[in-house]
Structures are given as structure tokens and as C-alpha cells.
PDB file of N, CA and C in Angstrom:
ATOM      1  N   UNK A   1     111.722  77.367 117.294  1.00  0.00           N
ATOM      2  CA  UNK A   1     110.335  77.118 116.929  1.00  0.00           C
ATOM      3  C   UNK A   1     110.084  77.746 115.558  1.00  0.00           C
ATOM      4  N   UNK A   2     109.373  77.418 114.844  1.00  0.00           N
ATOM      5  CA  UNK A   2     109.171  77.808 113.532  1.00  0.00           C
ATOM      6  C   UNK A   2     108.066  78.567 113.294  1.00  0.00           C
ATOM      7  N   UNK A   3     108.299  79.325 112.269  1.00  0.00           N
ATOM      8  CA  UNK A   3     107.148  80.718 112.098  1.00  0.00           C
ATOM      9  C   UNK A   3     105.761  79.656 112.348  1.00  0.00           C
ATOM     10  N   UNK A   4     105.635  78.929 111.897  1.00  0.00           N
ATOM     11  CA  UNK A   4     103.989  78.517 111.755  1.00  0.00           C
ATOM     12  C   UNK A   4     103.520  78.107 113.224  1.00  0.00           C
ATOM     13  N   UNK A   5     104.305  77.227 114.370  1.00  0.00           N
ATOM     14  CA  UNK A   5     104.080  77.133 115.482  1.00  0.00           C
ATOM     15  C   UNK A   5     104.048  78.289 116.006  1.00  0.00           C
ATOM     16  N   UNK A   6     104.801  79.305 115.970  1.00  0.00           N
ATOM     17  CA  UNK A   6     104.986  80.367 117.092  1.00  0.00           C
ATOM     18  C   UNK A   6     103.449  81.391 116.633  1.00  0.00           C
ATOM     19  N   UNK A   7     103.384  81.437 115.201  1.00  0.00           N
ATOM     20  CA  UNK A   7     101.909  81.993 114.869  1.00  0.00           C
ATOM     21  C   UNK A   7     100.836  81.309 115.867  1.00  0.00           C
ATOM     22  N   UNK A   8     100.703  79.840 115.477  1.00  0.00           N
ATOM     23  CA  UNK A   8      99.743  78.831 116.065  1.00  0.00           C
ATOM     24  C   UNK A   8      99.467  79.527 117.815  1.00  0.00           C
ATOM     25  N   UNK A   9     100.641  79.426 118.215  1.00  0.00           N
ATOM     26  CA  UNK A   9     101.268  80.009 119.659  1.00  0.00           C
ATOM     27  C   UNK A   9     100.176  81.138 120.044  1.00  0.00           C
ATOM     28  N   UNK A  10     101.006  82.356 119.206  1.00  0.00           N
ATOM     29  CA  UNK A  10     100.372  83.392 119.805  1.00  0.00           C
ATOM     30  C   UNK A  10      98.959  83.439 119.459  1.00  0.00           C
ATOM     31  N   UNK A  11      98.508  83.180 118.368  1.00  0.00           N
ATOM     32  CA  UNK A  11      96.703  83.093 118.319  1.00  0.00           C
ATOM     33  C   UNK A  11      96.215  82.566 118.852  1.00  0.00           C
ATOM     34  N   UNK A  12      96.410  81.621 119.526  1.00  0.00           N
ATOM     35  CA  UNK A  12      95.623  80.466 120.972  1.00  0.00           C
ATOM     36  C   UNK A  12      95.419  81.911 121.737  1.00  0.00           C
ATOM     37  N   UNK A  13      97.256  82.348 122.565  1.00  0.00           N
ATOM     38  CA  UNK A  13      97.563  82.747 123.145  1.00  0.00           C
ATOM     39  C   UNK A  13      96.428  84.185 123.590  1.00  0.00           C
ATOM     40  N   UNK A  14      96.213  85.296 122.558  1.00  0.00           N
ATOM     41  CA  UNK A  14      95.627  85.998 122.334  1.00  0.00           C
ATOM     42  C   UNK A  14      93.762  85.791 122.340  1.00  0.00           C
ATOM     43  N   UNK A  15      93.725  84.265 122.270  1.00  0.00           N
ATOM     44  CA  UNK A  15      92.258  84.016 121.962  1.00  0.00           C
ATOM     45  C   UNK A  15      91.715  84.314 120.504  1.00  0.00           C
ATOM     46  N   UNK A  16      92.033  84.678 119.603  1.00  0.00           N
ATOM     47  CA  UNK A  16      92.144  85.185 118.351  1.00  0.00           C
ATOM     48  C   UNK A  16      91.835  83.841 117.517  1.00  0.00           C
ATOM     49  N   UNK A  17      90.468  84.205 116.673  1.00  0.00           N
ATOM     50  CA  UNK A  17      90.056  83.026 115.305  1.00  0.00           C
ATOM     51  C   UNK A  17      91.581  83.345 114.234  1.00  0.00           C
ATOM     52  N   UNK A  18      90.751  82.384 113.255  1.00  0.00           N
ATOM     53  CA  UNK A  18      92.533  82.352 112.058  1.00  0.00           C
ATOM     54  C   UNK A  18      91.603  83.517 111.357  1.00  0.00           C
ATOM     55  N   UNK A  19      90.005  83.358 111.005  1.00  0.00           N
ATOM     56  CA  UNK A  19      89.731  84.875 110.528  1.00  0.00           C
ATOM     57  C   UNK A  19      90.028  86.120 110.980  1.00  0.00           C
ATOM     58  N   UNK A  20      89.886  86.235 112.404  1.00  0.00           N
ATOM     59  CA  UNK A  20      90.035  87.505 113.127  1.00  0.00           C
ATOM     60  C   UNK A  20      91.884  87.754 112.487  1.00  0.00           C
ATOM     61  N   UNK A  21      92.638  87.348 112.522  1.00  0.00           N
ATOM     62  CA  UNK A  21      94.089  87.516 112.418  1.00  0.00           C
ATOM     63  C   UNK A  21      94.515  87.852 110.526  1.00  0.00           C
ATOM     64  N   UNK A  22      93.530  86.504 110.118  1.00  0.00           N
ATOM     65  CA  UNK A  22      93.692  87.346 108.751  1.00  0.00           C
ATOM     66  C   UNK A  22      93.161  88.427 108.206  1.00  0.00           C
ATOM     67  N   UNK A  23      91.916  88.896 109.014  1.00  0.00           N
ATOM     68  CA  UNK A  23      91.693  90.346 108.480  1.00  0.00           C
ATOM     69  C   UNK A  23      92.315  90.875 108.817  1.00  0.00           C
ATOM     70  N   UNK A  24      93.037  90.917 110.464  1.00  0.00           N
ATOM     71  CA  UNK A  24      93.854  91.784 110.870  1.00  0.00           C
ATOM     72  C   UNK A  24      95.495  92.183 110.038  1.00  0.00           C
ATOM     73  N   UNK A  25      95.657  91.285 108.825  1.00  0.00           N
ATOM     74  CA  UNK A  25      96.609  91.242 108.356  1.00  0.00           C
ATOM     75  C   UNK A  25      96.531  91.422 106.865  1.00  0.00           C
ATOM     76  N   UNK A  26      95.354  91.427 106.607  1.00  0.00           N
ATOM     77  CA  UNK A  26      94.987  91.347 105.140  1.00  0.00           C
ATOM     78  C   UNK A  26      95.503  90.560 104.042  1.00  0.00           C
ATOM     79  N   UNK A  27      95.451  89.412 104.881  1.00  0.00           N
ATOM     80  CA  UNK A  27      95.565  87.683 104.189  1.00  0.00           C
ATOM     81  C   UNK A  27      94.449  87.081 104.000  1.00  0.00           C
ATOM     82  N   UNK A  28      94.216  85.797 103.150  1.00  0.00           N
ATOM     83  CA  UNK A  28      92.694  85.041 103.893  1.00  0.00           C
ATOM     84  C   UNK A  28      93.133  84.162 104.822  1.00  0.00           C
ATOM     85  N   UNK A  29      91.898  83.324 105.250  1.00  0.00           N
ATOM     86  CA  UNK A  29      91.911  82.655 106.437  1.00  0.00           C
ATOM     87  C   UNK A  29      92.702  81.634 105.906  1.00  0.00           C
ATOM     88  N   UNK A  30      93.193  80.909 104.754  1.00  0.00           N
ATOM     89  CA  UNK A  30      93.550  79.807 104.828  1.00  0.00           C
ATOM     90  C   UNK A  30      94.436  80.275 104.655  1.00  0.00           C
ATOM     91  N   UNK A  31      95.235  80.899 104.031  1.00  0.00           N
ATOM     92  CA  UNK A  31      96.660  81.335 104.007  1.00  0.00           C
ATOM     93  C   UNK A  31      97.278  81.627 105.574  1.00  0.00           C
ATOM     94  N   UNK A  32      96.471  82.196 106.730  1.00  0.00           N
ATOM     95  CA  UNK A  32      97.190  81.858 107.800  1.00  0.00           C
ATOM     96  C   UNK A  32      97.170  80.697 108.436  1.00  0.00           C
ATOM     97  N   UNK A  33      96.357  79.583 107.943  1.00  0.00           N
ATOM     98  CA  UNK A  33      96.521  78.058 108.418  1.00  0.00           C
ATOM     99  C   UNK A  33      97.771  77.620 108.087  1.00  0.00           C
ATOM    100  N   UNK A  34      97.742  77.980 106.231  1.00  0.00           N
ATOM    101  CA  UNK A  34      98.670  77.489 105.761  1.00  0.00           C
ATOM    102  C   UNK A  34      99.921  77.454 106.676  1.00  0.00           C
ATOM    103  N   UNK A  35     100.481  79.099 106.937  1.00  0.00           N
ATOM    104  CA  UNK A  35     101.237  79.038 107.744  1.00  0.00           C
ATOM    105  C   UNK A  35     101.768  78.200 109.100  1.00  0.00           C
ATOM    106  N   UNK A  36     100.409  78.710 109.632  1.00  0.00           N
ATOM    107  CA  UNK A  36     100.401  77.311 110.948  1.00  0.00           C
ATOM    108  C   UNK A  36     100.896  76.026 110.537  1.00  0.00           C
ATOM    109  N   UNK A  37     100.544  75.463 109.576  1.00  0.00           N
ATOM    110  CA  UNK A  37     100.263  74.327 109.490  1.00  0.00           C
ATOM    111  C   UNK A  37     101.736  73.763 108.939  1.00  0.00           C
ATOM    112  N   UNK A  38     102.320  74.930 108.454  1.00  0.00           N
ATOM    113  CA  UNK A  38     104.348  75.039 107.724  1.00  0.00           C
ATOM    114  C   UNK A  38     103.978  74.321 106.662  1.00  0.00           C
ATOM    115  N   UNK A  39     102.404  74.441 105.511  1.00  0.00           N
ATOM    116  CA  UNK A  39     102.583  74.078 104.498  1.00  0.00           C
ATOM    117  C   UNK A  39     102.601  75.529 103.365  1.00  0.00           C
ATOM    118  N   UNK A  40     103.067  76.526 104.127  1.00  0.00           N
ATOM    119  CA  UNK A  40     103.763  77.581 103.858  1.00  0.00           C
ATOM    120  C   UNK A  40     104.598  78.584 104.508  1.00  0.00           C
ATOM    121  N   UNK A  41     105.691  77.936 103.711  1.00  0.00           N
ATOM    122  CA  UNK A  41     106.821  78.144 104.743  1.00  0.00           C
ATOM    123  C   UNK A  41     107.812  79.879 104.467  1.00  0.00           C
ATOM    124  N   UNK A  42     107.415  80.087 103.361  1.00  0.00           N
ATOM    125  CA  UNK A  42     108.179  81.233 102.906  1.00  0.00           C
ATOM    126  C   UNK A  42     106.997  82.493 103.009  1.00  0.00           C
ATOM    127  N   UNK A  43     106.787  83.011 104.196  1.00  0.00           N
ATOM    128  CA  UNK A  43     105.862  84.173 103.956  1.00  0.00           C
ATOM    129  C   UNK A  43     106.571  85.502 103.676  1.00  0.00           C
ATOM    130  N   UNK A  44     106.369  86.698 102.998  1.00  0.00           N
ATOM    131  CA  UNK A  44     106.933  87.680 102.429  1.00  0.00           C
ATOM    132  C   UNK A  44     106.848  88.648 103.479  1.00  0.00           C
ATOM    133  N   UNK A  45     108.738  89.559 103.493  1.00  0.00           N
ATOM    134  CA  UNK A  45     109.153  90.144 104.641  1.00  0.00           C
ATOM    135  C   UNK A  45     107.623  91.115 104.899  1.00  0.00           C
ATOM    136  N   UNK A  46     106.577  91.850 104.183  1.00  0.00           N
ATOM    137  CA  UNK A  46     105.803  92.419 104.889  1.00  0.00           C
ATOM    138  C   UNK A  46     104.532  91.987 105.330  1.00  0.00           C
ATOM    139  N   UNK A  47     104.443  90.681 105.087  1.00  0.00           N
ATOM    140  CA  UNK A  47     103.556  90.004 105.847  1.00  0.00           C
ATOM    141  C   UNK A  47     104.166  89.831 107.318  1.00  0.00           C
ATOM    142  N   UNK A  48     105.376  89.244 107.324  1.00  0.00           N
ATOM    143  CA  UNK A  48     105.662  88.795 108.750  1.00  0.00           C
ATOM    144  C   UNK A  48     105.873  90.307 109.532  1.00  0.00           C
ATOM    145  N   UNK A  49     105.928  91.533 108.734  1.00  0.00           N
ATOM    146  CA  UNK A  49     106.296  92.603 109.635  1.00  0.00           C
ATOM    147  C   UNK A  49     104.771  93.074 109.818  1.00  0.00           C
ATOM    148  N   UNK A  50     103.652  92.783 109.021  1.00  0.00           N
ATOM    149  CA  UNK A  50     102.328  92.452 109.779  1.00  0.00           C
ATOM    150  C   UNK A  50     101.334  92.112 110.566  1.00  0.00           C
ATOM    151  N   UNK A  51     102.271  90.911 110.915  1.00  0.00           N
ATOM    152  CA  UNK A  51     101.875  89.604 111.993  1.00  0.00           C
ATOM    153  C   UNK A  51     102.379  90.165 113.412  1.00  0.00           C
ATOM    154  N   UNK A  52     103.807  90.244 113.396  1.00  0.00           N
ATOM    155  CA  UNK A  52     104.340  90.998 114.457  1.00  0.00           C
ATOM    156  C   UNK A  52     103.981  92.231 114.579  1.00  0.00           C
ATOM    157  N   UNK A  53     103.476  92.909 114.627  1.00  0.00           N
ATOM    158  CA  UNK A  53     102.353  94.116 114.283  1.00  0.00           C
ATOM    159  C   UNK A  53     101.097  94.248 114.955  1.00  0.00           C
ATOM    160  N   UNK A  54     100.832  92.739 114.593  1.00  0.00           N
ATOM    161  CA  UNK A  54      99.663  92.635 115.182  1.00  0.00           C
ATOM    162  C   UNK A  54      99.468  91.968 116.378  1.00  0.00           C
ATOM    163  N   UNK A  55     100.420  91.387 116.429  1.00  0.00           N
ATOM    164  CA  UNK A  55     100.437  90.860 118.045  1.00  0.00           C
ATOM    165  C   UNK A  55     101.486  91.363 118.999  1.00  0.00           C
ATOM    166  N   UNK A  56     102.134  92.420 118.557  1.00  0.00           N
ATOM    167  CA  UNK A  56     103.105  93.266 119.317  1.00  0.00           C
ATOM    168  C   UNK A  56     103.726  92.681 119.588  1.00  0.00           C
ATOM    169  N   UNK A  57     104.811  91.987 118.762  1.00  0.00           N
ATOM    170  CA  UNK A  57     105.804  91.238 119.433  1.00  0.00           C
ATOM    171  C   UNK A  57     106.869  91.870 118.101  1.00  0.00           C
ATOM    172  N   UNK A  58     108.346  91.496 118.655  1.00  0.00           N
ATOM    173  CA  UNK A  58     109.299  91.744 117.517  1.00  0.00           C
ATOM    174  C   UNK A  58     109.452  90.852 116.320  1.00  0.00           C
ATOM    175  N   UNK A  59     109.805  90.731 115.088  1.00  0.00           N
ATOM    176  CA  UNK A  59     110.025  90.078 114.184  1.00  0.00           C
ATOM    177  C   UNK A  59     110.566  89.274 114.586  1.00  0.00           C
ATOM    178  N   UNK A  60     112.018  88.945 115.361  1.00  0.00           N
ATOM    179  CA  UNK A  60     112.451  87.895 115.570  1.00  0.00           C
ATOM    180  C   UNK A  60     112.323  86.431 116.665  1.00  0.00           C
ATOM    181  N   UNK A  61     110.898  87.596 117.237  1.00  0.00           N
ATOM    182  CA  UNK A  61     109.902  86.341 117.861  1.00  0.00           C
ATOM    183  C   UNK A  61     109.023  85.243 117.177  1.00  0.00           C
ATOM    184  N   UNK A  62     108.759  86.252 115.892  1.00  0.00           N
ATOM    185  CA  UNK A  62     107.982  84.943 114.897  1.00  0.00           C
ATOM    186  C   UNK A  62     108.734  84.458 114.237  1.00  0.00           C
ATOM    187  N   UNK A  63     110.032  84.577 113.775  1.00  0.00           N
ATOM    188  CA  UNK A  63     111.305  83.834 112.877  1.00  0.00           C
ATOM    189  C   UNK A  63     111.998  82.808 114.016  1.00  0.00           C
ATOM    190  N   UNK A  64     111.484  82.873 115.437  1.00  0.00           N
ATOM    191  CA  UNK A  64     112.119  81.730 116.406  1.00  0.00           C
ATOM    192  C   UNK A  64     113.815  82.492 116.727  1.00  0.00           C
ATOM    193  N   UNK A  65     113.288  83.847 116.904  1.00  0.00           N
ATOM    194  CA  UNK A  65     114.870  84.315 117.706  1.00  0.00           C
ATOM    195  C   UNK A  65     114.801  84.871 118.965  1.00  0.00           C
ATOM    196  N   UNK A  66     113.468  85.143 119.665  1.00  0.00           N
ATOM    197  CA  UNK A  66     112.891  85.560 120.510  1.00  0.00           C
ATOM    198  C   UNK A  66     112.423  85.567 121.466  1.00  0.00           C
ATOM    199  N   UNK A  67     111.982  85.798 122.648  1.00  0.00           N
ATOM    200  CA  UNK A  67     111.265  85.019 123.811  1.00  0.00           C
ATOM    201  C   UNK A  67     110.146  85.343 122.953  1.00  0.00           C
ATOM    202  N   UNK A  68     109.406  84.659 123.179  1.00  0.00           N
ATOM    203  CA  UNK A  68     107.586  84.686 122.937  1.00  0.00           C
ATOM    204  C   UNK A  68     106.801  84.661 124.113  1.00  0.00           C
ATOM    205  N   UNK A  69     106.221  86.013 124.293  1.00  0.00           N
ATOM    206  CA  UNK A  69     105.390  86.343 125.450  1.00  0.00           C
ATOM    207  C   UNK A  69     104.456  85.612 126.538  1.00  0.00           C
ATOM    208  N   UNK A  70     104.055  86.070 126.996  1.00  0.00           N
ATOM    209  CA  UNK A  70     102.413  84.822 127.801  1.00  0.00           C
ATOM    210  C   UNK A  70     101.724  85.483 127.387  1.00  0.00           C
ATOM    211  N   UNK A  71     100.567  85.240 127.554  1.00  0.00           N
ATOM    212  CA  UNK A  71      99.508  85.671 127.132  1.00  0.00           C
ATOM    213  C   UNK A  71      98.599  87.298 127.956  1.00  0.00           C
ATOM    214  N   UNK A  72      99.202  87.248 128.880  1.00  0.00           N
ATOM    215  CA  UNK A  72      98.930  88.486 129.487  1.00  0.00           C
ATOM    216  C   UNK A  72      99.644  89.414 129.027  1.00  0.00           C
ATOM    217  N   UNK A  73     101.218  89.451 128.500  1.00  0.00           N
ATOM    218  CA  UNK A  73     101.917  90.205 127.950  1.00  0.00           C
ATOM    219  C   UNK A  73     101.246  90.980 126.422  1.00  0.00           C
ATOM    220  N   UNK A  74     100.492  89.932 126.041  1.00  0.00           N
ATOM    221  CA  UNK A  74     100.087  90.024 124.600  1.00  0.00           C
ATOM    222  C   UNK A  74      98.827  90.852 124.402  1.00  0.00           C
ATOM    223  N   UNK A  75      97.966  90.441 125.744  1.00  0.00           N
ATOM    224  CA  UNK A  75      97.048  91.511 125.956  1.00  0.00           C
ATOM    225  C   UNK A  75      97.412  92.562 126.191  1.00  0.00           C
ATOM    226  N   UNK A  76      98.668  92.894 126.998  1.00  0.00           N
ATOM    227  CA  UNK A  76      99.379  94.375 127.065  1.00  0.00           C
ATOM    228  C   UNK A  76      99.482  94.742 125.818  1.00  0.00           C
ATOM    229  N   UNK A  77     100.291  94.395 125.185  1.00  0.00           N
ATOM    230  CA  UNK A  77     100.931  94.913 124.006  1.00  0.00           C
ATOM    231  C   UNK A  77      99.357  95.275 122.934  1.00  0.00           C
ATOM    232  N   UNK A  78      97.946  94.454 122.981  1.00  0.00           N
ATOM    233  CA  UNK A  78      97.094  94.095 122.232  1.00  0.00           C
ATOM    234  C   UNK A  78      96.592  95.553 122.397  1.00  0.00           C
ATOM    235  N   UNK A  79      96.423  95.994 123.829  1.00  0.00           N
ATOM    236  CA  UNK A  79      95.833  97.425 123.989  1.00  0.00           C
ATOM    237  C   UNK A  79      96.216  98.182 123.893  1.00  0.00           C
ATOM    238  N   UNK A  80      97.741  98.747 123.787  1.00  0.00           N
ATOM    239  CA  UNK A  80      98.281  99.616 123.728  1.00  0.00           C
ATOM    240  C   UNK A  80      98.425 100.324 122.569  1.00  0.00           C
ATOM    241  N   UNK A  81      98.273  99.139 121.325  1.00  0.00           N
ATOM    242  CA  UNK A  81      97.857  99.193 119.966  1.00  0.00           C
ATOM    243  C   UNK A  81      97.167  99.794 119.787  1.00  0.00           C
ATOM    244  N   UNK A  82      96.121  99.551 120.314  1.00  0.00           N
ATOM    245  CA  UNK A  82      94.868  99.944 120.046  1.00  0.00           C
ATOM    246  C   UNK A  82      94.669 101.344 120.538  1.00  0.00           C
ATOM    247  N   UNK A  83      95.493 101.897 121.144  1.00  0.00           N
ATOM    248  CA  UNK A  83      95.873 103.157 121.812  1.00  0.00           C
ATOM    249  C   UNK A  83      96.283 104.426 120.393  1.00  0.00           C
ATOM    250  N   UNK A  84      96.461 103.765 119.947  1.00  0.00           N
ATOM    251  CA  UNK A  84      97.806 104.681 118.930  1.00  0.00           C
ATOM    252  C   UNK A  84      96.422 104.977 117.981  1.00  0.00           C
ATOM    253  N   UNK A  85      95.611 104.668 117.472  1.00  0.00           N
ATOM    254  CA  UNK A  85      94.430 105.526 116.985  1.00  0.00           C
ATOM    255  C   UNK A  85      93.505 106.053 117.400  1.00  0.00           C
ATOM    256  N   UNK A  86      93.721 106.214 118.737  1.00  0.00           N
ATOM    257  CA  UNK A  86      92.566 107.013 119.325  1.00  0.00           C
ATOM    258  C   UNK A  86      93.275 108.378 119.149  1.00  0.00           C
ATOM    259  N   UNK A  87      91.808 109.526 119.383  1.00  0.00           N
ATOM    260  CA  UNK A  87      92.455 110.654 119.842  1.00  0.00           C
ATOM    261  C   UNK A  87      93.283 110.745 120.941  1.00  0.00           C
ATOM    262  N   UNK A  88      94.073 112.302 121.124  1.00  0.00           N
ATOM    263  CA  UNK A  88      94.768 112.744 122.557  1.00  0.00           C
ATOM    264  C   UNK A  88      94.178 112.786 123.499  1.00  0.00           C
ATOM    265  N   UNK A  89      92.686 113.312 123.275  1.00  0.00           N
ATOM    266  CA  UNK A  89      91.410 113.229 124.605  1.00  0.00           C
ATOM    267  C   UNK A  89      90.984 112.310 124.655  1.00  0.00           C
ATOM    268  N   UNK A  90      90.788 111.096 123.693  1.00  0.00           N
ATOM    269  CA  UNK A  90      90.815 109.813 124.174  1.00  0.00           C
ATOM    270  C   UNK A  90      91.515 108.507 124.875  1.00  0.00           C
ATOM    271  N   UNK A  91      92.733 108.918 124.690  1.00  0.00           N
ATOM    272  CA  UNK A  91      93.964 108.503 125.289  1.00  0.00           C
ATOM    273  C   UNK A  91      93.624 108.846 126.793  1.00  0.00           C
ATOM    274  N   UNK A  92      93.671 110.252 127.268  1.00  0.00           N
ATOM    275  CA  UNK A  92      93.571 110.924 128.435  1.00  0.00           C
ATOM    276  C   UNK A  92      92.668 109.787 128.804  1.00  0.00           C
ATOM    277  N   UNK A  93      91.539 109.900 128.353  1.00  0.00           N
ATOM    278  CA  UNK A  93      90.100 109.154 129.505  1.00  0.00           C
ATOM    279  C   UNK A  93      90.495 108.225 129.601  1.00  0.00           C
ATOM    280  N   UNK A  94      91.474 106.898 128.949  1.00  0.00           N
ATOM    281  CA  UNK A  94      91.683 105.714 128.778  1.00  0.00           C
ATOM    282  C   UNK A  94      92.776 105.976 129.866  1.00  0.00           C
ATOM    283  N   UNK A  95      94.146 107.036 129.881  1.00  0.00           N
ATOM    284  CA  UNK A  95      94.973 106.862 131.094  1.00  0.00           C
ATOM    285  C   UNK A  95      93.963 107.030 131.893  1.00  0.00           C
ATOM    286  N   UNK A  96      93.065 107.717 132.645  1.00  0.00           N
ATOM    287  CA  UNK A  96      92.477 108.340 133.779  1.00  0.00           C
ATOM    288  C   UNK A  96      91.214 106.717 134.259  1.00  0.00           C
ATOM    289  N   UNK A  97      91.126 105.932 133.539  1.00  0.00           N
ATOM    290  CA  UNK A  97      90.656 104.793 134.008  1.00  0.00           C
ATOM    291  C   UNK A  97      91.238 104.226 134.429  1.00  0.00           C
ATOM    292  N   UNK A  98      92.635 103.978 133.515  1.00  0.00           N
ATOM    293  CA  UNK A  98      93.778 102.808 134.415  1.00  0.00           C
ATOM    294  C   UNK A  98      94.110 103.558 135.595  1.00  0.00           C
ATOM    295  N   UNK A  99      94.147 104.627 135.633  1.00  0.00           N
ATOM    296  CA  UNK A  99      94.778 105.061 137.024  1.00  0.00           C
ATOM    297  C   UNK A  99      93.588 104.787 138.066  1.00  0.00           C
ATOM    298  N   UNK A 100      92.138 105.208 138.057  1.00  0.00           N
ATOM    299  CA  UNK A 100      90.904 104.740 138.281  1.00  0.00           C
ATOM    300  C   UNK A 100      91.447 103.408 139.021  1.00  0.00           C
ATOM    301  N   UNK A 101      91.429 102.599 138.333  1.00  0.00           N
ATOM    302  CA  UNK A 101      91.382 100.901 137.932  1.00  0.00           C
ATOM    303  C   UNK A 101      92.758 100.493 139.331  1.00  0.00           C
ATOM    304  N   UNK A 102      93.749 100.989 138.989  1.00  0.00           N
ATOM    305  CA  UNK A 102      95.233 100.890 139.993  1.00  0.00           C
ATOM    306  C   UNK A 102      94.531 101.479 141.340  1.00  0.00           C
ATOM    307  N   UNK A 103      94.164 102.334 141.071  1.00  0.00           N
ATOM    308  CA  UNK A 103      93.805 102.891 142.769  1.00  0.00           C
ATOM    309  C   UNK A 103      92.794 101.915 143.584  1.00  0.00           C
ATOM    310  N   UNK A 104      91.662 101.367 142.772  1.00  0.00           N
ATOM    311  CA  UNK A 104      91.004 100.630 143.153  1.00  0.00           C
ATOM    312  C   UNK A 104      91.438  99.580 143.565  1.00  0.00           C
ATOM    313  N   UNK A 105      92.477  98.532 142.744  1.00  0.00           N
ATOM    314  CA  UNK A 105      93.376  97.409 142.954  1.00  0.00           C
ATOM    315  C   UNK A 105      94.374  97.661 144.524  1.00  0.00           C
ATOM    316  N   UNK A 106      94.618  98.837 144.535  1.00  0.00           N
ATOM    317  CA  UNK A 106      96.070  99.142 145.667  1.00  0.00           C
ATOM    318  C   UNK A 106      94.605  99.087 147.046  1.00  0.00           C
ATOM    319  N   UNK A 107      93.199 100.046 146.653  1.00  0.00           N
ATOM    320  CA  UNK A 107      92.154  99.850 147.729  1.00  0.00           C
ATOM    321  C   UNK A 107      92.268  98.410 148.562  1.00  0.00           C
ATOM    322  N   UNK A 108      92.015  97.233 147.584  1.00  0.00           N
ATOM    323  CA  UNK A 108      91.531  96.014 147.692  1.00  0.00           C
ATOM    324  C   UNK A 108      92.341  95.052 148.274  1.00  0.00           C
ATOM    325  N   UNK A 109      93.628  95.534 148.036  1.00  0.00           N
ATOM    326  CA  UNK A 109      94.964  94.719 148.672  1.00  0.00           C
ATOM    327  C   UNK A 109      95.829  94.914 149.759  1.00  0.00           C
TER     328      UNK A 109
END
């Protein structure tokens, strides 16, 4: 699959606008169409180590060497991200919900 489909891919995938992804990458919006669209086909090694970055996947998932996730995977990977700038005491409250959250799930089943 080719960088511009597997982009196309995971931004459905994620629910993610082409704006939301190019700010997240600090491209504009049409330059990640472009991509999509493979009427740009040569993007520069730290853009693509951007992209994969941002959707937590490895580089050689967007170059088509890779499994490419589901979409629940991507939400994993989406939060965990989002983990790495919080504080240490914010981290804590965020584990102490999921564990919250699991106990409740193991309640229900």
C-alpha cells in the first residue's frame, strides 16, 4: 500500500480532519491531501517520522512494510501519547482511573 493510502487509512481510522493531522505535524492541510491523494509522492524522512509519531505506528507502516493497525489499536497508541506530557501525578490519576475503569468492566461481566 502506498504512503498516501495508508495515511488516507489511518486518518479515517483515527477519526481525524486533514487539518487536525496537519497541525499535528506542522504541514498545511493541502500538503497532507496532497499526500493522500500520491500527488506527492516524495515526503521528507522527517515528515514521515512525524506522521508515524502521530499516529503511533512504526515508519515502516506508512512506507507499506507493516501491519497497519485497527482503529482501536490507534486509539491505544493515540492516548498513551498523550501520556508522555503529562506530569508524574498526572499520569498516577490517569493509571488509577483505568484501573477504576477495569474493575468496573471485570464488575459487569
Amino acid at each position: 500500500m502506498s504512503i498516501g493510502k495508508t495515511l488516507f487509512s489511518l486518518r479515517q481510522k483515527s477519526g481525524q480532519s486533514l487539518q487536525q493531522v496537519a497541525d499535528a505535524v506542522g504541514v498545511s492541510k493541502a500538503h497532507v491531501w496532497e499526500l493522500e491523494k500520491g500527488r506527492s509522492q516524495n515526503p521528507s524522512f522527517e515528515l514521515v517520522q512525524r506522521l508515524a509519531r502521530h499516529f503511533g505506528v512504526a515508519i515502516d507502516v506508512l512506507v507499506g512494510g507493516g501491519v497497519e493497525p485497527d482503529a482501536d489499536a490507534l486509539q491505544v497508541a493515540r492516548l498513551h501519547r498523550g501520556l508522555e506530557e503529562l506530569t508524574a501525578g498526572d499520569r498516577k490519576v490517569v493509571e488509577q482511573m483505568i484501573e477504576a475503569l477495569k474493575d468496573r468492566a471485570r464488575e459487569t461481566s
